[in-house]
Protein backbone atom coordinates (compact mmCIF):
# COMPACT_ATOMS: atom_id res chain seq x y z
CA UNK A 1 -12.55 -32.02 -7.11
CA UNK A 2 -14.54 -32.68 -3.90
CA UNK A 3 -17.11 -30.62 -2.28
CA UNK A 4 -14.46 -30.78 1.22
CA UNK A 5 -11.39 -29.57 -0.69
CA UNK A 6 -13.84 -26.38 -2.04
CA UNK A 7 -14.91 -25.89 1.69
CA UNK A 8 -11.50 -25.84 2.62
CA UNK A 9 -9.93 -23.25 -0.47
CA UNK A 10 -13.29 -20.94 0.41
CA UNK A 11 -12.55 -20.77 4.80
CA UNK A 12 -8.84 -20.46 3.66
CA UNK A 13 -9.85 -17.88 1.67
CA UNK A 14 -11.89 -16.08 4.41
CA UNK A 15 -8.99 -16.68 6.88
CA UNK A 16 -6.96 -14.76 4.45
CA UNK A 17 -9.21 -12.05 3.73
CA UNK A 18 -9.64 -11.69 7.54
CA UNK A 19 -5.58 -11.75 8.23
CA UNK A 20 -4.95 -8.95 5.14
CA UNK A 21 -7.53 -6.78 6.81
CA UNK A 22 -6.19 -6.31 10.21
CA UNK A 23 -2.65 -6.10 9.43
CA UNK A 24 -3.24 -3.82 6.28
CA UNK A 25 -2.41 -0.69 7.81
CA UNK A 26 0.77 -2.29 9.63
CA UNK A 27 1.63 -3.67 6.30
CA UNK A 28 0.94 -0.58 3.73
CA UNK A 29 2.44 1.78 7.02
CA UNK A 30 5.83 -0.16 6.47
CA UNK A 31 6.27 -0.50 2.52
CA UNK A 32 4.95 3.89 2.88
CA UNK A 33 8.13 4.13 4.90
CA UNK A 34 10.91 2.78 2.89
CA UNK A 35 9.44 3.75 -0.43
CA UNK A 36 9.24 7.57 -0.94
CA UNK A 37 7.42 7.17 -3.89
CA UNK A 38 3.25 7.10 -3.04
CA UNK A 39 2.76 5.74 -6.39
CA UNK A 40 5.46 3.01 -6.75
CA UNK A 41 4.83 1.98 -2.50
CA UNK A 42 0.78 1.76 -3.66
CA UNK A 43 2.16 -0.78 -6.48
CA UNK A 44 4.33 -2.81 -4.38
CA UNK A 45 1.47 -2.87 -1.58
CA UNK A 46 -0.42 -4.18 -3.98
CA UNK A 47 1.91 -6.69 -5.52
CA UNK A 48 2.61 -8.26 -2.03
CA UNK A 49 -1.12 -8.58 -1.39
CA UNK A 50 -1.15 -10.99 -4.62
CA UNK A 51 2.19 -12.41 -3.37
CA UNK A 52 0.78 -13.05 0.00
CA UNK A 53 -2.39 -14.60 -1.29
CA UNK A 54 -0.42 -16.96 -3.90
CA UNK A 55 2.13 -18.22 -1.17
CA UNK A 56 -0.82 -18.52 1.78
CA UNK A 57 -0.62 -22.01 1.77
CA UNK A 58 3.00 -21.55 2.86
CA UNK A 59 1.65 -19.02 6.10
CA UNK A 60 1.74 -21.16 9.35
CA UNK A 61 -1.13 -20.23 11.20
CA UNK A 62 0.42 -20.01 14.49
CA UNK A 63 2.92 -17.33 12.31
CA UNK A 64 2.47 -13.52 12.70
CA UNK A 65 0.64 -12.37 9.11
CA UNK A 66 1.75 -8.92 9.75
CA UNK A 67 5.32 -9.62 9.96
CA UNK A 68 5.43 -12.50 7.12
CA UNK A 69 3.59 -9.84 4.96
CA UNK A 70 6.07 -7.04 5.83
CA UNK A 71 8.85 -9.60 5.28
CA UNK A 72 7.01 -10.64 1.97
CA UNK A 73 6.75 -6.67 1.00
CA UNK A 74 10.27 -6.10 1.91
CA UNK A 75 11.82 -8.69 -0.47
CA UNK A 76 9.42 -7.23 -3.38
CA UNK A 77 11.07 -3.52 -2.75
CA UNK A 78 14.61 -5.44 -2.76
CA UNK A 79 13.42 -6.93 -6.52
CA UNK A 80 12.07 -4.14 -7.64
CA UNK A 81 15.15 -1.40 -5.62
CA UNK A 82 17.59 -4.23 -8.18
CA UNK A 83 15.02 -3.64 -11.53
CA UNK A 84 15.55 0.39 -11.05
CA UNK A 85 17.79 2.47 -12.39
CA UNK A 86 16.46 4.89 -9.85
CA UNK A 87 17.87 2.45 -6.59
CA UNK A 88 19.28 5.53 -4.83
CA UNK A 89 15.13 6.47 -4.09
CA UNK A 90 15.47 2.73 -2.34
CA UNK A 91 16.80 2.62 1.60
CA UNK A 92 19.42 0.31 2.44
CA UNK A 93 18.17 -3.65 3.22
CA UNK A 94 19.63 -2.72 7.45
CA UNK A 95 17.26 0.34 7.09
CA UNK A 96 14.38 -1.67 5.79
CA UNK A 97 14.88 -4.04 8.65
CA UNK A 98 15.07 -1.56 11.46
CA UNK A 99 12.06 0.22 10.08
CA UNK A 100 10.07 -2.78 9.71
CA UNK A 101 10.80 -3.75 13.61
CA UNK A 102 9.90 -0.15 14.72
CA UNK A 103 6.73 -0.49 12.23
CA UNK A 104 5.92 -3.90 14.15
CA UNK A 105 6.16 -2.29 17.58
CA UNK A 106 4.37 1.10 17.26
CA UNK A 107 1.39 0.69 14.89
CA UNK A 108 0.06 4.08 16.37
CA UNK A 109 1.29 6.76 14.70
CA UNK A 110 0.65 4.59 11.27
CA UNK A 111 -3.30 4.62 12.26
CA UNK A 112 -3.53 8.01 12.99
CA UNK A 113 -1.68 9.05 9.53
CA UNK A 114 -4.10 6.66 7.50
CA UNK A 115 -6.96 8.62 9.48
CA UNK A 116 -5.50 11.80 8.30
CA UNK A 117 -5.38 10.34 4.56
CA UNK A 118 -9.17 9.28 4.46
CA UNK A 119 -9.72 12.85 6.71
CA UNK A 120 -7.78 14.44 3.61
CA UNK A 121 -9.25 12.27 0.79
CA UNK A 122 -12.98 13.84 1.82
CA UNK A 123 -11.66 17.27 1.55
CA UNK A 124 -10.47 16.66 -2.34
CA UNK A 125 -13.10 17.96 -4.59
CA UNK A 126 -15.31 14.98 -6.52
CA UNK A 127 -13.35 14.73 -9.79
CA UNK A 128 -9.90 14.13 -7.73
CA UNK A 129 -11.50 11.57 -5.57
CA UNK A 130 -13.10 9.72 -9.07
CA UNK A 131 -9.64 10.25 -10.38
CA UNK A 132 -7.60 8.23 -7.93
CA UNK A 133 -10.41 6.09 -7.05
CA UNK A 134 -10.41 5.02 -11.20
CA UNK A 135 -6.77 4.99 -10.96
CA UNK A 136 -5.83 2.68 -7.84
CA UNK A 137 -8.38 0.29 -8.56
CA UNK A 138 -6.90 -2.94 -8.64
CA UNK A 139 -7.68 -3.59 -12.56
CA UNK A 140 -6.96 -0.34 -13.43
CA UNK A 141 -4.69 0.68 -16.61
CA UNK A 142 -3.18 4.00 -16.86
CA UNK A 143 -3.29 4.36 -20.58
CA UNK A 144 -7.10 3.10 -20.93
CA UNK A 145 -7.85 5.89 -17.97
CA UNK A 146 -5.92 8.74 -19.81
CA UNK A 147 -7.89 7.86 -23.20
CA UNK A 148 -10.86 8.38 -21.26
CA UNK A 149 -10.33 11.20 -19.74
CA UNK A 150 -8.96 12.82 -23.43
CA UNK A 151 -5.24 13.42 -21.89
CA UNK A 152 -2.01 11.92 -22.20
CA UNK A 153 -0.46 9.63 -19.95
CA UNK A 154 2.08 12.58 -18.78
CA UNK A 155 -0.50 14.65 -18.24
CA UNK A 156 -2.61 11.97 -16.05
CA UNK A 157 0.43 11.41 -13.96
CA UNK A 158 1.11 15.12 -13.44
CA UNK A 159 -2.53 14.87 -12.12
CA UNK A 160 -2.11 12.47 -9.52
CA UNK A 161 0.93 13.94 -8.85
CA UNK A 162 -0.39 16.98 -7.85
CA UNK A 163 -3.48 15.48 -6.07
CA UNK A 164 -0.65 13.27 -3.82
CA UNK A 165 1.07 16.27 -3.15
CA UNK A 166 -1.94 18.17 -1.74
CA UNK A 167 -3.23 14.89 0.35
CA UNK A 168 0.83 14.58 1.62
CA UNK A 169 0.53 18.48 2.76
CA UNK A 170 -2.93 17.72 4.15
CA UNK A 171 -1.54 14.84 6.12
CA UNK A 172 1.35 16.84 7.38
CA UNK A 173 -0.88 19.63 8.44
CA UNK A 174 -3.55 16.99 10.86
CA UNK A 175 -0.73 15.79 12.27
CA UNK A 176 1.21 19.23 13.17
CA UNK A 177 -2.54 20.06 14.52
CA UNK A 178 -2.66 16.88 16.33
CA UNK A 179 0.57 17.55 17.88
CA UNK A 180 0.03 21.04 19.03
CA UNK A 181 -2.94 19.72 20.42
């Protein structure tokens, strides 16, 4: 392998580090809003990050990232919405499309609620934050965490349910305040 293709693989890789960044919000906005779910739309935000970095080479560079990745995001809640017994949690593939479009041409309101989320996330007390921090990490394995900790695997997902559930009600009550002004 020559020194020029390495070059070449490490600025691609920087050009794709730098697209992912600004349009993350756009993109995990978007998969948030067709996937009621915060734990399964965290997954699938993830899994299209991978997706997106394993079919870069495809990404025209004249392309919109944010769109191709909500595009990219959208056809991995279609797989999964087909794998699931659960489908009726899944919108409707005309839904998904209108949402994305309205997610493409009002990133505002997606900003201010991931403000209110890391507003929300500093009011959690320590072990919470550890807790989700340990357990959204990209390598991170459920079952390894709940051996760990000295609980089950039910038990650990009660946990985070609960700890969602208080940063959702947090989030709804910044932007109620926000509203009223």
């Amino acid at each position: 392998m020559s020194d020029d293709h390495l070059e070449t693989k490490a600025d691609r890789g920087t050009e794709f580090v730098r697209l992912l960044k600004r349009h993350d919000r756009r993109l995990a906005a978007f998969v948030h809003s067709i996937v009621p779910d915060w734990h399964e739309a965290d997954e699938i935000v993830q899994a299209t990050c991978v997706r997106l970095w394993e079919q870069f080479d495809q990404y025209r560079p004249d392309g919109d990232f944010g769109a191709w990745a909500c595009t990219v995001a959208r056809y991995l809640v279609l797989a999964r919405q087909k794998q699931s017994q659960r489908s009726r949690l899944y919108f409707r593939a005309e839904v998904m499309g209108v949402v994305e479009a309205e997610t493409a041409a009002d990133e505002g309101p997606a900003q201010r609620r991931l403000v209110h989320l890391r507003e929300c996330l500093t009011r959690l007390g320590k072990g919470s934050r550890e807790l989700l921090a340990r357990c959204y990490a990209p390598s991170a394995v459920i079952k390894e965490i709940a051996d760990t900790e000295g609980r089950s695997v039910g038990s650990l997902y009660t946990a985070l349910s609960r700890i969602r559930t208080l940063l959702q009600r947090c989030i709804e009550e910044r932007q109620r305040q926000e509203e009223q002004g």
